[in-house]
C-alpha atoms as a PDB file:
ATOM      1  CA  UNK A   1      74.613  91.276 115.677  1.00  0.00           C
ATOM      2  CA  UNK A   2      78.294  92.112 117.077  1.00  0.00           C
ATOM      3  CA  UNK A   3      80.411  94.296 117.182  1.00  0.00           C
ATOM      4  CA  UNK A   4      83.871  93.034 115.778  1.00  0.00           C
ATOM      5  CA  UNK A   5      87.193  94.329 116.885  1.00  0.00           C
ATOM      6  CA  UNK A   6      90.217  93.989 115.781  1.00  0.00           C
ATOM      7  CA  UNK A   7      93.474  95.221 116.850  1.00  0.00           C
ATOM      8  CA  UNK A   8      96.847  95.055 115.750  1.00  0.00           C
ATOM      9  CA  UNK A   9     100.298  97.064 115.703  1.00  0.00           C
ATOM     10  CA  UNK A  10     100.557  97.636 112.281  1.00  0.00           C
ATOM     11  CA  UNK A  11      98.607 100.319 110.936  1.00  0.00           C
ATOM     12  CA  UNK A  12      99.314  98.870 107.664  1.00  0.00           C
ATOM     13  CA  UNK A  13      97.352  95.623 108.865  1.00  0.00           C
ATOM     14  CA  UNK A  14      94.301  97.395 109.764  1.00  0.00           C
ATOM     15  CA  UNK A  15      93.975  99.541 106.394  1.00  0.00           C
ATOM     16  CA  UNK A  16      94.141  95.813 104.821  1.00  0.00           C
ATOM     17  CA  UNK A  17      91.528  94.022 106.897  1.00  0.00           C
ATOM     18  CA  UNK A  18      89.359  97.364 106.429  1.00  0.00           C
ATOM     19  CA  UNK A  19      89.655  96.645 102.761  1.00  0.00           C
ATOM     20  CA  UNK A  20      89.210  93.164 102.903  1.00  0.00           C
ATOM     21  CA  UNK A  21      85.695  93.164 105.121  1.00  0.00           C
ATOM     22  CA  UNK A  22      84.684  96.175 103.321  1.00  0.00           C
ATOM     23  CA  UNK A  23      84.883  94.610  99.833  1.00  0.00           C
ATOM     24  CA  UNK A  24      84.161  91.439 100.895  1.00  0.00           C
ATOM     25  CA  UNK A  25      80.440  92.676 102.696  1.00  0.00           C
ATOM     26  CA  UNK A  26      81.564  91.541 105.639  1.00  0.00           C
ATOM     27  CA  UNK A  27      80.515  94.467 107.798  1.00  0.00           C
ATOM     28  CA  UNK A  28      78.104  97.178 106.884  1.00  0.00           C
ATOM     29  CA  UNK A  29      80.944 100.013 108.230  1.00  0.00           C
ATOM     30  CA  UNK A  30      84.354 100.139 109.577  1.00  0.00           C
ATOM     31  CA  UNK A  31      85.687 102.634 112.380  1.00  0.00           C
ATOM     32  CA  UNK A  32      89.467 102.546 112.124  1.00  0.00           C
ATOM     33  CA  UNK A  33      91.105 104.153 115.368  1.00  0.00           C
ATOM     34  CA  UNK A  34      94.581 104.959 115.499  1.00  0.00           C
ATOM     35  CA  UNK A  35      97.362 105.683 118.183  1.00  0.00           C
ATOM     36  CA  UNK A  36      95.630 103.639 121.081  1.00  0.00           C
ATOM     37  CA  UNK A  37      97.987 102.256 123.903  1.00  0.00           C
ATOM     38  CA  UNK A  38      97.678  99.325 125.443  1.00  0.00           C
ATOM     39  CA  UNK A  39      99.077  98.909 128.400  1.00  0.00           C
ATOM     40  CA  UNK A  40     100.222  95.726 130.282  1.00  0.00           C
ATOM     41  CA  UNK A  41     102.452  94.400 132.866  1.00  0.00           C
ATOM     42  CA  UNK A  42     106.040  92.898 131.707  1.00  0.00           C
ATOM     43  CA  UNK A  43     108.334  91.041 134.482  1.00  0.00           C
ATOM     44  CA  UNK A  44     106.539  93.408 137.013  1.00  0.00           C
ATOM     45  CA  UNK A  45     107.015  96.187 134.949  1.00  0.00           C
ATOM     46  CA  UNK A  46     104.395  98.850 133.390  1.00  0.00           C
ATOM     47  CA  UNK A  47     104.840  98.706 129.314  1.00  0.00           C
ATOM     48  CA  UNK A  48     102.961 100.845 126.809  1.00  0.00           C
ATOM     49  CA  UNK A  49     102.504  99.622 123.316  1.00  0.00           C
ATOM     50  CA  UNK A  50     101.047 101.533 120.134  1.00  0.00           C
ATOM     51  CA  UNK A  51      97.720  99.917 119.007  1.00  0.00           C
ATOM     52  CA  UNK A  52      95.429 100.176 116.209  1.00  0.00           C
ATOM     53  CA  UNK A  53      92.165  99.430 116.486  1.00  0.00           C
ATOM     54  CA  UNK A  54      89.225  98.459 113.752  1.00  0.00           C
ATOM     55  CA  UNK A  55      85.542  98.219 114.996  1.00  0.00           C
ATOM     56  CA  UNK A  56      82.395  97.575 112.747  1.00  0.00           C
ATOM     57  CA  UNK A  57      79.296  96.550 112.428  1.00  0.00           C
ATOM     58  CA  UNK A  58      78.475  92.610 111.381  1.00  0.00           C
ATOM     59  CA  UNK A  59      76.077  89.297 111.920  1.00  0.00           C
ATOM     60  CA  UNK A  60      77.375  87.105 114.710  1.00  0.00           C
ATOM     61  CA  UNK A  61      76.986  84.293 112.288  1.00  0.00           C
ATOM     62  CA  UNK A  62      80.082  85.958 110.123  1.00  0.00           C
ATOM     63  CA  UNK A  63      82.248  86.086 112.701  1.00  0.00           C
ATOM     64  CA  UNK A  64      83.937  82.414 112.215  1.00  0.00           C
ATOM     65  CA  UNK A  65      84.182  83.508 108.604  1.00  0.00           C
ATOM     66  CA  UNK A  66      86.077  86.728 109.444  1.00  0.00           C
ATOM     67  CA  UNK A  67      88.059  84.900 111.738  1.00  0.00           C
ATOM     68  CA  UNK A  68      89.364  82.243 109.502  1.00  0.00           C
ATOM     69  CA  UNK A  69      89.955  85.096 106.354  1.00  0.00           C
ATOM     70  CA  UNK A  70      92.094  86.699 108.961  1.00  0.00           C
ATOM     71  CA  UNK A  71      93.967  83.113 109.912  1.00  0.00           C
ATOM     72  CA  UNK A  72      94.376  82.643 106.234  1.00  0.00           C
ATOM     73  CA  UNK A  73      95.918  86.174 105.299  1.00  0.00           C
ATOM     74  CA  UNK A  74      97.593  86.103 108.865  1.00  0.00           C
ATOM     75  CA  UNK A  75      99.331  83.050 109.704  1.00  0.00           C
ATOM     76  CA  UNK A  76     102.350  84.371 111.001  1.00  0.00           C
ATOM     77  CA  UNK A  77     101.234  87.674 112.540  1.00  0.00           C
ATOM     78  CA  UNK A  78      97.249  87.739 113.553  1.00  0.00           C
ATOM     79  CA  UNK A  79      95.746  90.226 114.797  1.00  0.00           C
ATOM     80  CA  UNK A  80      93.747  89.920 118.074  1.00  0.00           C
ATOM     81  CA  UNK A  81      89.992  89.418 117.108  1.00  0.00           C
ATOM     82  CA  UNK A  82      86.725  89.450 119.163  1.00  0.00           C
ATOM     83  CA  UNK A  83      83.175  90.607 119.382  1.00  0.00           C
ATOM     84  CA  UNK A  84      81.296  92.009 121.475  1.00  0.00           C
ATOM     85  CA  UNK A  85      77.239  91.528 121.505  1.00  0.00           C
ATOM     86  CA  UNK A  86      74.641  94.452 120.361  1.00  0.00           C
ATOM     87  CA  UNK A  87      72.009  94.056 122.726  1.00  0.00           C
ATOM     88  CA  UNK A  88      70.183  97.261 121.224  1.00  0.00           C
ATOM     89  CA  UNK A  89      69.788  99.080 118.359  1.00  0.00           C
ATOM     90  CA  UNK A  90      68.106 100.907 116.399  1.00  0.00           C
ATOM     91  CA  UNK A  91      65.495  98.901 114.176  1.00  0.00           C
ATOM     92  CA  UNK A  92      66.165 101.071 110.888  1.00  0.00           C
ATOM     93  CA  UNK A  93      69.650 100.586 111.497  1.00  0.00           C
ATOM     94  CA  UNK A  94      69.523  96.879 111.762  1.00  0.00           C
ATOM     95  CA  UNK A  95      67.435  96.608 109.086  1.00  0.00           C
ATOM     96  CA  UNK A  96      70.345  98.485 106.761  1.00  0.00           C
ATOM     97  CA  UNK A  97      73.043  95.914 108.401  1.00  0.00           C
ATOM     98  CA  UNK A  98      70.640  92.663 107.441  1.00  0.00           C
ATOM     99  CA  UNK A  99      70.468  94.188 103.759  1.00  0.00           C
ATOM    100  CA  UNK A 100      73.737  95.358 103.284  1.00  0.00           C
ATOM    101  CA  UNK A 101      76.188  92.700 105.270  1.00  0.00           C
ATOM    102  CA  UNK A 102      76.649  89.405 103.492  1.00  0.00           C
ATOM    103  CA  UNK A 103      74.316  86.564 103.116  1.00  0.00           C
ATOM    104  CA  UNK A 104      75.413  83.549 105.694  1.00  0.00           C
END
């Protein structure tokens, strides 16, 4: 199991991908986060940028799946995408994620 993240600068982006792995049973639940800042450095200079974030639930099997939807909707503009493992959890609640989340 992973945790999948997505981020992008479009709000509207993020409400779409929600849809898309929602409908699509590609993660069991979706936490959209807005107004994050990212910051990095530009020509040796500080810059802020807004951020949205998605996070949710999903196999780790799914994730080249996801990935490729995303590269398919996305071509020009793609959000950054990555997981992160899920070491522990509880076993009800993985149980409800193997049920719910799409067969691979």
């Amino acid at each position: 199991m992973i945790q999948l993240r997505v981020s992008s600068k479009s709000e509207k982006q993020i409400l779409e991908i929600a849809e898309l792995l929602i409908k699509g049973h590609y993660a069991i639940d979706l936490n959209l986060l807005p107004n994050h800042k990212r910051v990095t450095l530009e020509n040796g200079k500080i810059a802020y940028h807004d951020l949205f974030l998605l996070t949710g639930k999903t196999k780790g099997l799914l994730f080249t799946a996801i990935d490729n939807l995303l590269n398919e909707k996305y071509p020009v503009d793609l959000p950054e995408i990555y997981s992160l493992p899920i070491v522990h959890m509880d076993w009800e609640q993985s149980k409800q994620l193997v049920q719910e989340i799409k067969q691979v």
